[in-house]
PDB file of N, CA and C in Angstrom:
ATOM      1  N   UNK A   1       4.345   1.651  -5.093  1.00  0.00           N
ATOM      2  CA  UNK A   1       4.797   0.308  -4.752  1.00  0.00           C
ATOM      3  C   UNK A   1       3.582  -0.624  -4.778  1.00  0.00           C
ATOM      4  N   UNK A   2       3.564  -1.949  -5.984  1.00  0.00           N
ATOM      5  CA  UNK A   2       2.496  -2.834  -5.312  1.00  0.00           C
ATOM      6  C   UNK A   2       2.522  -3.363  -4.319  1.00  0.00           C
ATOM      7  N   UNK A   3       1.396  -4.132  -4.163  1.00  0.00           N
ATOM      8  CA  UNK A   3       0.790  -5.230  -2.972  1.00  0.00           C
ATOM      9  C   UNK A   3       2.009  -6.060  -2.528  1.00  0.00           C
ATOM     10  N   UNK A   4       2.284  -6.565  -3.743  1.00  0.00           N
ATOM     11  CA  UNK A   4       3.415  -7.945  -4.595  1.00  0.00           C
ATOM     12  C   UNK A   4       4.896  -7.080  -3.471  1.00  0.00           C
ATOM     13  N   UNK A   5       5.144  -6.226  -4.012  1.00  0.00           N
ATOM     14  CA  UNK A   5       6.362  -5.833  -3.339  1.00  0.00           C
ATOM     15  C   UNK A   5       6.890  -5.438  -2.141  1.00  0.00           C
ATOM     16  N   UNK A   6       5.221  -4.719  -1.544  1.00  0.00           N
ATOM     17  CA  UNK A   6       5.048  -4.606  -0.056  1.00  0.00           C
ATOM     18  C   UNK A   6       5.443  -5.987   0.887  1.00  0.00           C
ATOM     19  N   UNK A   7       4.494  -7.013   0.406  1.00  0.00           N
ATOM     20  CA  UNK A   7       4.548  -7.881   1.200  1.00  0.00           C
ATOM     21  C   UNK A   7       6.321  -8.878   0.665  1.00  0.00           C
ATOM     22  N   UNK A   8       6.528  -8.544  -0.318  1.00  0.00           N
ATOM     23  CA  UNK A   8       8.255  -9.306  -0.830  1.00  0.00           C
ATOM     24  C   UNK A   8       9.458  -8.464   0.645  1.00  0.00           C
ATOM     25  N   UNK A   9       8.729  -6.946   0.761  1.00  0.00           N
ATOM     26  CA  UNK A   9       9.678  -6.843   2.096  1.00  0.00           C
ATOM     27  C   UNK A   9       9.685  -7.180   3.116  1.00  0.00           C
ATOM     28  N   UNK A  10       8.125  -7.271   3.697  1.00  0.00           N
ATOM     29  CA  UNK A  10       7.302  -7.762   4.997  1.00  0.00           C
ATOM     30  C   UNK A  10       8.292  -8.752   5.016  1.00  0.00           C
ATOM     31  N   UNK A  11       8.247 -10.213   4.277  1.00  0.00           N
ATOM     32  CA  UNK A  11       8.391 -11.415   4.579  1.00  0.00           C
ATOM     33  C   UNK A  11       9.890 -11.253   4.386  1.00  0.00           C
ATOM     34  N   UNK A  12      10.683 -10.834   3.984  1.00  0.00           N
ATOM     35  CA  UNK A  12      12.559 -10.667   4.052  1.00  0.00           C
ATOM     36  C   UNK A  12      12.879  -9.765   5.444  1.00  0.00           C
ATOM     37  N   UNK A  13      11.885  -9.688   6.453  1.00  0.00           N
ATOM     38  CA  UNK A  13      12.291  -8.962   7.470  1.00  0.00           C
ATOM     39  C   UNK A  13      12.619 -10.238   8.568  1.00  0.00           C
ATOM     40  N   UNK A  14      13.396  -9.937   9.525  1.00  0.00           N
ATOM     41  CA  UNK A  14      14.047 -10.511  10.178  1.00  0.00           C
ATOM     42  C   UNK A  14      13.212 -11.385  11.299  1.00  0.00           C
ATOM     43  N   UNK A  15      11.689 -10.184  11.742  1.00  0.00           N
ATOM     44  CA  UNK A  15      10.833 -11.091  12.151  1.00  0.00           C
ATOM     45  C   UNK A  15       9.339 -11.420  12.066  1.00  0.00           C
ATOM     46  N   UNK A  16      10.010 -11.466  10.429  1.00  0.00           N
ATOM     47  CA  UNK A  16       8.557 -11.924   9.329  1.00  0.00           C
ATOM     48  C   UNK A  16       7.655 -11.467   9.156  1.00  0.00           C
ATOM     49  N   UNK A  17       5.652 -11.780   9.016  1.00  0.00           N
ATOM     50  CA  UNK A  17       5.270 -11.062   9.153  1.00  0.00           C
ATOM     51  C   UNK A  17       3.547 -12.101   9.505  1.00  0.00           C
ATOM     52  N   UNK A  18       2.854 -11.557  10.046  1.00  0.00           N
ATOM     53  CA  UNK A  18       1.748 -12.023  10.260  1.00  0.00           C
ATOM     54  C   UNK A  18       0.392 -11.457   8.752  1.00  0.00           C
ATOM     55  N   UNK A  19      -0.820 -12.506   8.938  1.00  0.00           N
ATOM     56  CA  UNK A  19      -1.482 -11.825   7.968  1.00  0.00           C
ATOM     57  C   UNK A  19      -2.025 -10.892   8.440  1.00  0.00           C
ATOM     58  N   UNK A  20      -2.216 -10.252   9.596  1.00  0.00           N
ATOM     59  CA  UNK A  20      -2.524  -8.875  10.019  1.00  0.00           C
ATOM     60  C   UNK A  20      -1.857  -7.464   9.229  1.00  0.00           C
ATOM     61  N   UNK A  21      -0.893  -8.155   9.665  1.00  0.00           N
ATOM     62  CA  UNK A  21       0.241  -6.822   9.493  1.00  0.00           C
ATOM     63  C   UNK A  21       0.026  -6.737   7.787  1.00  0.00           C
ATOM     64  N   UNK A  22      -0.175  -8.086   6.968  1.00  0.00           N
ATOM     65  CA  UNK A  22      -0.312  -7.590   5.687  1.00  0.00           C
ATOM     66  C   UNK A  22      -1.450  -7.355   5.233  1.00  0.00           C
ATOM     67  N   UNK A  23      -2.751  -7.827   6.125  1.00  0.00           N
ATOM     68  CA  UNK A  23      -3.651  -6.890   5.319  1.00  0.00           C
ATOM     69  C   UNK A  23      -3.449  -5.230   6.117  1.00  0.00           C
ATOM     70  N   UNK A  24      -3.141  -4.831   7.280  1.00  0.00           N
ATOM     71  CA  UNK A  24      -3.225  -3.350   6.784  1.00  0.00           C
ATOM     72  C   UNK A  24      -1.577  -2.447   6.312  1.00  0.00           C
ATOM     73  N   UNK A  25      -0.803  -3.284   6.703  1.00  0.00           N
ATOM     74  CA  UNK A  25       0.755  -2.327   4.964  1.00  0.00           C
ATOM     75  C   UNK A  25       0.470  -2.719   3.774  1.00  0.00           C
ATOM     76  N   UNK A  26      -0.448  -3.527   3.432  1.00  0.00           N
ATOM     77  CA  UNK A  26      -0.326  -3.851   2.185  1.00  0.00           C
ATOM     78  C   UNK A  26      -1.561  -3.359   1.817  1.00  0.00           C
ATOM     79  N   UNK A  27      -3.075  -2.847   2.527  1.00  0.00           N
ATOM     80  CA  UNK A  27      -4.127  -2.448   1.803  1.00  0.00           C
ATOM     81  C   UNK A  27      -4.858  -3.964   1.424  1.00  0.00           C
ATOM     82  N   UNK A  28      -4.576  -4.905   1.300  1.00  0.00           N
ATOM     83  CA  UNK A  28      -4.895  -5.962   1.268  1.00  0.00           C
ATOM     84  C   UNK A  28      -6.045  -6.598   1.625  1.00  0.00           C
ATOM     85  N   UNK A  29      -6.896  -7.157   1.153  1.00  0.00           N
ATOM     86  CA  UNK A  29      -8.302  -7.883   1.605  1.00  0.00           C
ATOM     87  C   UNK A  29      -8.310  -8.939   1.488  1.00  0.00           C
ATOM     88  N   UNK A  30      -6.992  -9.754   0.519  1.00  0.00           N
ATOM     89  CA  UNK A  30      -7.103 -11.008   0.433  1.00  0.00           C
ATOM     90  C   UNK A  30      -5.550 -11.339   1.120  1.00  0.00           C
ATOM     91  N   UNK A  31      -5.183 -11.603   1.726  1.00  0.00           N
ATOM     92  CA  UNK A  31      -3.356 -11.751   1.931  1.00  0.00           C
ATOM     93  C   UNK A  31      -3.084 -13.162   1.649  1.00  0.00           C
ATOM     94  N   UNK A  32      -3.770 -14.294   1.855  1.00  0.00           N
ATOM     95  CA  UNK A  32      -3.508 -15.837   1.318  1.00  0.00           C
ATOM     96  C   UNK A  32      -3.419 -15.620  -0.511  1.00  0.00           C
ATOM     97  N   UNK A  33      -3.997 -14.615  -0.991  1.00  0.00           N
ATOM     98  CA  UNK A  33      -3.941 -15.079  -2.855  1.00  0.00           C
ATOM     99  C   UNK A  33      -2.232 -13.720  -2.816  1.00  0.00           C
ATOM    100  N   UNK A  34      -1.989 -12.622  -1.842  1.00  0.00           N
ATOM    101  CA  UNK A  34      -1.029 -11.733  -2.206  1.00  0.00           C
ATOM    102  C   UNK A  34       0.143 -13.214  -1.899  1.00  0.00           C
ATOM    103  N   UNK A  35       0.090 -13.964  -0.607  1.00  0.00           N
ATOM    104  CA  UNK A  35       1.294 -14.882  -0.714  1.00  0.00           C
ATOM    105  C   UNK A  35       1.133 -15.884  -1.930  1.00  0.00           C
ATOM    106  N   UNK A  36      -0.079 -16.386  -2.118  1.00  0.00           N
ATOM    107  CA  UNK A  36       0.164 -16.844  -3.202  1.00  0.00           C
ATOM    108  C   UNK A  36       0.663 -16.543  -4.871  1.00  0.00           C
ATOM    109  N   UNK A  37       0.385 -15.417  -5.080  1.00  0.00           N
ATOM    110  CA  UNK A  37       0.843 -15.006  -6.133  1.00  0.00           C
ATOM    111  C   UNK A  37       2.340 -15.159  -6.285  1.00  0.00           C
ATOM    112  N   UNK A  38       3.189 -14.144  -4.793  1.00  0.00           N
ATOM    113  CA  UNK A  38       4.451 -14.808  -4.956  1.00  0.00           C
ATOM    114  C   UNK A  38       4.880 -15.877  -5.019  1.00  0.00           C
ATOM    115  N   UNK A  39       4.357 -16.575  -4.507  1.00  0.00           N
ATOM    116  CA  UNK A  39       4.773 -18.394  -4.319  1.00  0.00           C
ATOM    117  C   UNK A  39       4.876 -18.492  -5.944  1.00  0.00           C
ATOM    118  N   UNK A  40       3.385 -17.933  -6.431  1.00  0.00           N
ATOM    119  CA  UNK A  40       3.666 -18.758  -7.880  1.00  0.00           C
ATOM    120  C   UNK A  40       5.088 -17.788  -8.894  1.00  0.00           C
ATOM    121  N   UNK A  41       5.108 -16.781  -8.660  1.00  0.00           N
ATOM    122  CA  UNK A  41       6.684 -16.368  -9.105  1.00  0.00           C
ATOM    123  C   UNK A  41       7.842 -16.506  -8.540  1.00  0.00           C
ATOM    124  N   UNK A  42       7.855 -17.771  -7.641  1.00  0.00           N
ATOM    125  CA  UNK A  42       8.946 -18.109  -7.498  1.00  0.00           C
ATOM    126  C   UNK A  42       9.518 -18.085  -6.019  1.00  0.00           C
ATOM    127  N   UNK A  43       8.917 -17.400  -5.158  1.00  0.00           N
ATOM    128  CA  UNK A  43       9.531 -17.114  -4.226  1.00  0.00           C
ATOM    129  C   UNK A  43       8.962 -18.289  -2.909  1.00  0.00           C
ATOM    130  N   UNK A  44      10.311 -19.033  -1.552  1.00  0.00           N
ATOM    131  CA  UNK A  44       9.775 -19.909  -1.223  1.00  0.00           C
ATOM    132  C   UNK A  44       9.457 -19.109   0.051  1.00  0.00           C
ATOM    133  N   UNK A  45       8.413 -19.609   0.749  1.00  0.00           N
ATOM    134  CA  UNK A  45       7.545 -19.172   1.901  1.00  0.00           C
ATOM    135  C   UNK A  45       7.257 -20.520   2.794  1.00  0.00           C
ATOM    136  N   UNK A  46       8.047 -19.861   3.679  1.00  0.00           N
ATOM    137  CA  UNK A  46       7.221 -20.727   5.063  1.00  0.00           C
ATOM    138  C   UNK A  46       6.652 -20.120   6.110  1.00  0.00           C
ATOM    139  N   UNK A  47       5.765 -21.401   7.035  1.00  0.00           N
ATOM    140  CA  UNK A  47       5.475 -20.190   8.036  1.00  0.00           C
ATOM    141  C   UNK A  47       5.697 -20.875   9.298  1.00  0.00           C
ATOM    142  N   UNK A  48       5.254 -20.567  10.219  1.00  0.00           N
ATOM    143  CA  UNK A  48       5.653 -21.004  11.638  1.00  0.00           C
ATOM    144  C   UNK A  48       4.939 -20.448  12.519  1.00  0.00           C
ATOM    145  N   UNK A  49       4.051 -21.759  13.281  1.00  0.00           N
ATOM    146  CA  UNK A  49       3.150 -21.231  14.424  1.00  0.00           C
ATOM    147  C   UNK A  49       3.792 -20.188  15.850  1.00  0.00           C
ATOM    148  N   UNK A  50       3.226 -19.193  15.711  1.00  0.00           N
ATOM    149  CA  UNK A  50       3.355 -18.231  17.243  1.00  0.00           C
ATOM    150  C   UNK A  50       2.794 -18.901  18.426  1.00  0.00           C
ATOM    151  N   UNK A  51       4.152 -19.248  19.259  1.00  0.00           N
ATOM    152  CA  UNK A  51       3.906 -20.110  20.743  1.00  0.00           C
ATOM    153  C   UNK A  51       3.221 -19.207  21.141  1.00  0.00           C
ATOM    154  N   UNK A  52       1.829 -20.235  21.696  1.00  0.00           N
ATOM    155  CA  UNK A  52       1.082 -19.388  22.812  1.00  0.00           C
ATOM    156  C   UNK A  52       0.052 -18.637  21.984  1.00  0.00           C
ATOM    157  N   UNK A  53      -0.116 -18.773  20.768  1.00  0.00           N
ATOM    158  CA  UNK A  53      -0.853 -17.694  20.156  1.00  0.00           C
ATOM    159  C   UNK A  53      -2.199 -18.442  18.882  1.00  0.00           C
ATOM    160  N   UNK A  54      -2.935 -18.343  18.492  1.00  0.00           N
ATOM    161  CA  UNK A  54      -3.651 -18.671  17.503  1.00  0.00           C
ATOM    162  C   UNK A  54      -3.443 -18.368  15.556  1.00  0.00           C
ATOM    163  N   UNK A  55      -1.833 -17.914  15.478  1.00  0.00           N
ATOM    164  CA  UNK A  55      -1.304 -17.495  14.156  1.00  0.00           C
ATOM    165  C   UNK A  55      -0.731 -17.741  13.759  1.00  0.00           C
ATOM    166  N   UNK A  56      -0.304 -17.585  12.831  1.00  0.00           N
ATOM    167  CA  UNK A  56       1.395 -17.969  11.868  1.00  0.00           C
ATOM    168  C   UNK A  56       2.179 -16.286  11.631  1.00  0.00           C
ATOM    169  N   UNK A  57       3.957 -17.068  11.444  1.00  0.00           N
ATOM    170  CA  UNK A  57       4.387 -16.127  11.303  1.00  0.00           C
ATOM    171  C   UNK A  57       4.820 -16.417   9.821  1.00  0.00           C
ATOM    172  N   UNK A  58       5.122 -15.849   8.569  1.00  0.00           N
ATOM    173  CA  UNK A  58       5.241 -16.101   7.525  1.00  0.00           C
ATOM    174  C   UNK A  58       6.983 -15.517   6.779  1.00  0.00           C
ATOM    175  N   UNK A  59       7.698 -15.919   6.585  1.00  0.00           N
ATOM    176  CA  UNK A  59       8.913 -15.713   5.962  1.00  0.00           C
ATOM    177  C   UNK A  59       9.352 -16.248   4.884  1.00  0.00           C
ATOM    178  N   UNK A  60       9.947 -15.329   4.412  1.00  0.00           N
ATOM    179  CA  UNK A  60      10.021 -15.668   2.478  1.00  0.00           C
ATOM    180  C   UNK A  60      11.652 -15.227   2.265  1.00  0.00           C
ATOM    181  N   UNK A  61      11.712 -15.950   1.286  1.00  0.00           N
ATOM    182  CA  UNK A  61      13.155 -15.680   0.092  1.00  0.00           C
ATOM    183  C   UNK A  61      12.678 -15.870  -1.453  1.00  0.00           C
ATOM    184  N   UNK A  62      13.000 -14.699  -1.864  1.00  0.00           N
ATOM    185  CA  UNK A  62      13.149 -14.166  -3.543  1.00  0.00           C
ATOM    186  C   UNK A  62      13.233 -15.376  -4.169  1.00  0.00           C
ATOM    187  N   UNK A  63      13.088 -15.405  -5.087  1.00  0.00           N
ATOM    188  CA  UNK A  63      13.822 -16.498  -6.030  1.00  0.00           C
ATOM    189  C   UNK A  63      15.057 -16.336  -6.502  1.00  0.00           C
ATOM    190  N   UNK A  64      15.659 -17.061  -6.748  1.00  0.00           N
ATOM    191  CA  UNK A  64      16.829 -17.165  -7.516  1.00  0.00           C
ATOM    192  C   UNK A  64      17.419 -16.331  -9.059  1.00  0.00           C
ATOM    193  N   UNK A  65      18.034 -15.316  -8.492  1.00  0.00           N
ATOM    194  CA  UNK A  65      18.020 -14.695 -10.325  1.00  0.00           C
ATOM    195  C   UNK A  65      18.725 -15.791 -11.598  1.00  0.00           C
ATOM    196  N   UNK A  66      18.549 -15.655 -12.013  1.00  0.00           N
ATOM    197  CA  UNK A  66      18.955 -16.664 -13.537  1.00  0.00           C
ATOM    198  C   UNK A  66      20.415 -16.137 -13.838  1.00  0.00           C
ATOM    199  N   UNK A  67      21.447 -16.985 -14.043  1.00  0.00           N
ATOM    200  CA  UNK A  67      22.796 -16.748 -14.283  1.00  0.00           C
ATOM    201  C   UNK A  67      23.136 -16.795 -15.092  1.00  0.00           C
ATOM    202  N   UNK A  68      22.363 -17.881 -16.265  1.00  0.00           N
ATOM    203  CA  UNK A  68      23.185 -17.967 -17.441  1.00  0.00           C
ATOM    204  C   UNK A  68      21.662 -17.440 -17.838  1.00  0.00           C
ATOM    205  N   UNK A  69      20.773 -16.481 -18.770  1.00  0.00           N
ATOM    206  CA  UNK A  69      20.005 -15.704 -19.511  1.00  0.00           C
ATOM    207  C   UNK A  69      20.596 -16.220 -20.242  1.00  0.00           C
ATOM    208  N   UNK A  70      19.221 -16.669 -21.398  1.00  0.00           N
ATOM    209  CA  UNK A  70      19.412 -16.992 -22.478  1.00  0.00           C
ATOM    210  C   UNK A  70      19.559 -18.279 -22.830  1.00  0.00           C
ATOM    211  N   UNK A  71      20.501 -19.453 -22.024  1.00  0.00           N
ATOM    212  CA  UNK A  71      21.684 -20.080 -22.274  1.00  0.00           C
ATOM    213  C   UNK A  71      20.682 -21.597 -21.739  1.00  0.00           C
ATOM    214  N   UNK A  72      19.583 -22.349 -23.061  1.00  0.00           N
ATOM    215  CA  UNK A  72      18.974 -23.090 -23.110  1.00  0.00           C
ATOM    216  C   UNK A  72      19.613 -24.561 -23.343  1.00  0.00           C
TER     217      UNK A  72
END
């Protein structure tokens, strides 16, 4: 499983995920360029400050699959 897909589940979980948690499930050293990469294929990401805390929590949705393929 890549980086890319680790963190595509992290962030579809119900209560998201911090960049902790993705640098160590994901093996990760950079986790701002792993969200970015998805961002740039498509997928939208937000995040949301942890009351009381110094972090973000980060949550994502896939992109959109294509319905009409092909059909320019």
């Amino acid at each position: 499983m890549t980086q890319a897909s680790k963190l595509g589940k992290l962030l579809q979980r119900r209560q998201g995920v911090t960049m902790f948690e993705v640098c160590i499930v994901c093996g990760s050293v950079s986790p701002s360029r792993r969200l970015s990469d998805l961002r740039d294929a498509g997928w939208t990401i937000t995040k949301k400050k942890v009351e009381g805390k110094n972090y973000h929590r980060f949550y994502g949705k896939p992109p959109k699959k294509q319905q009409m393929k092909g059909l320019v």
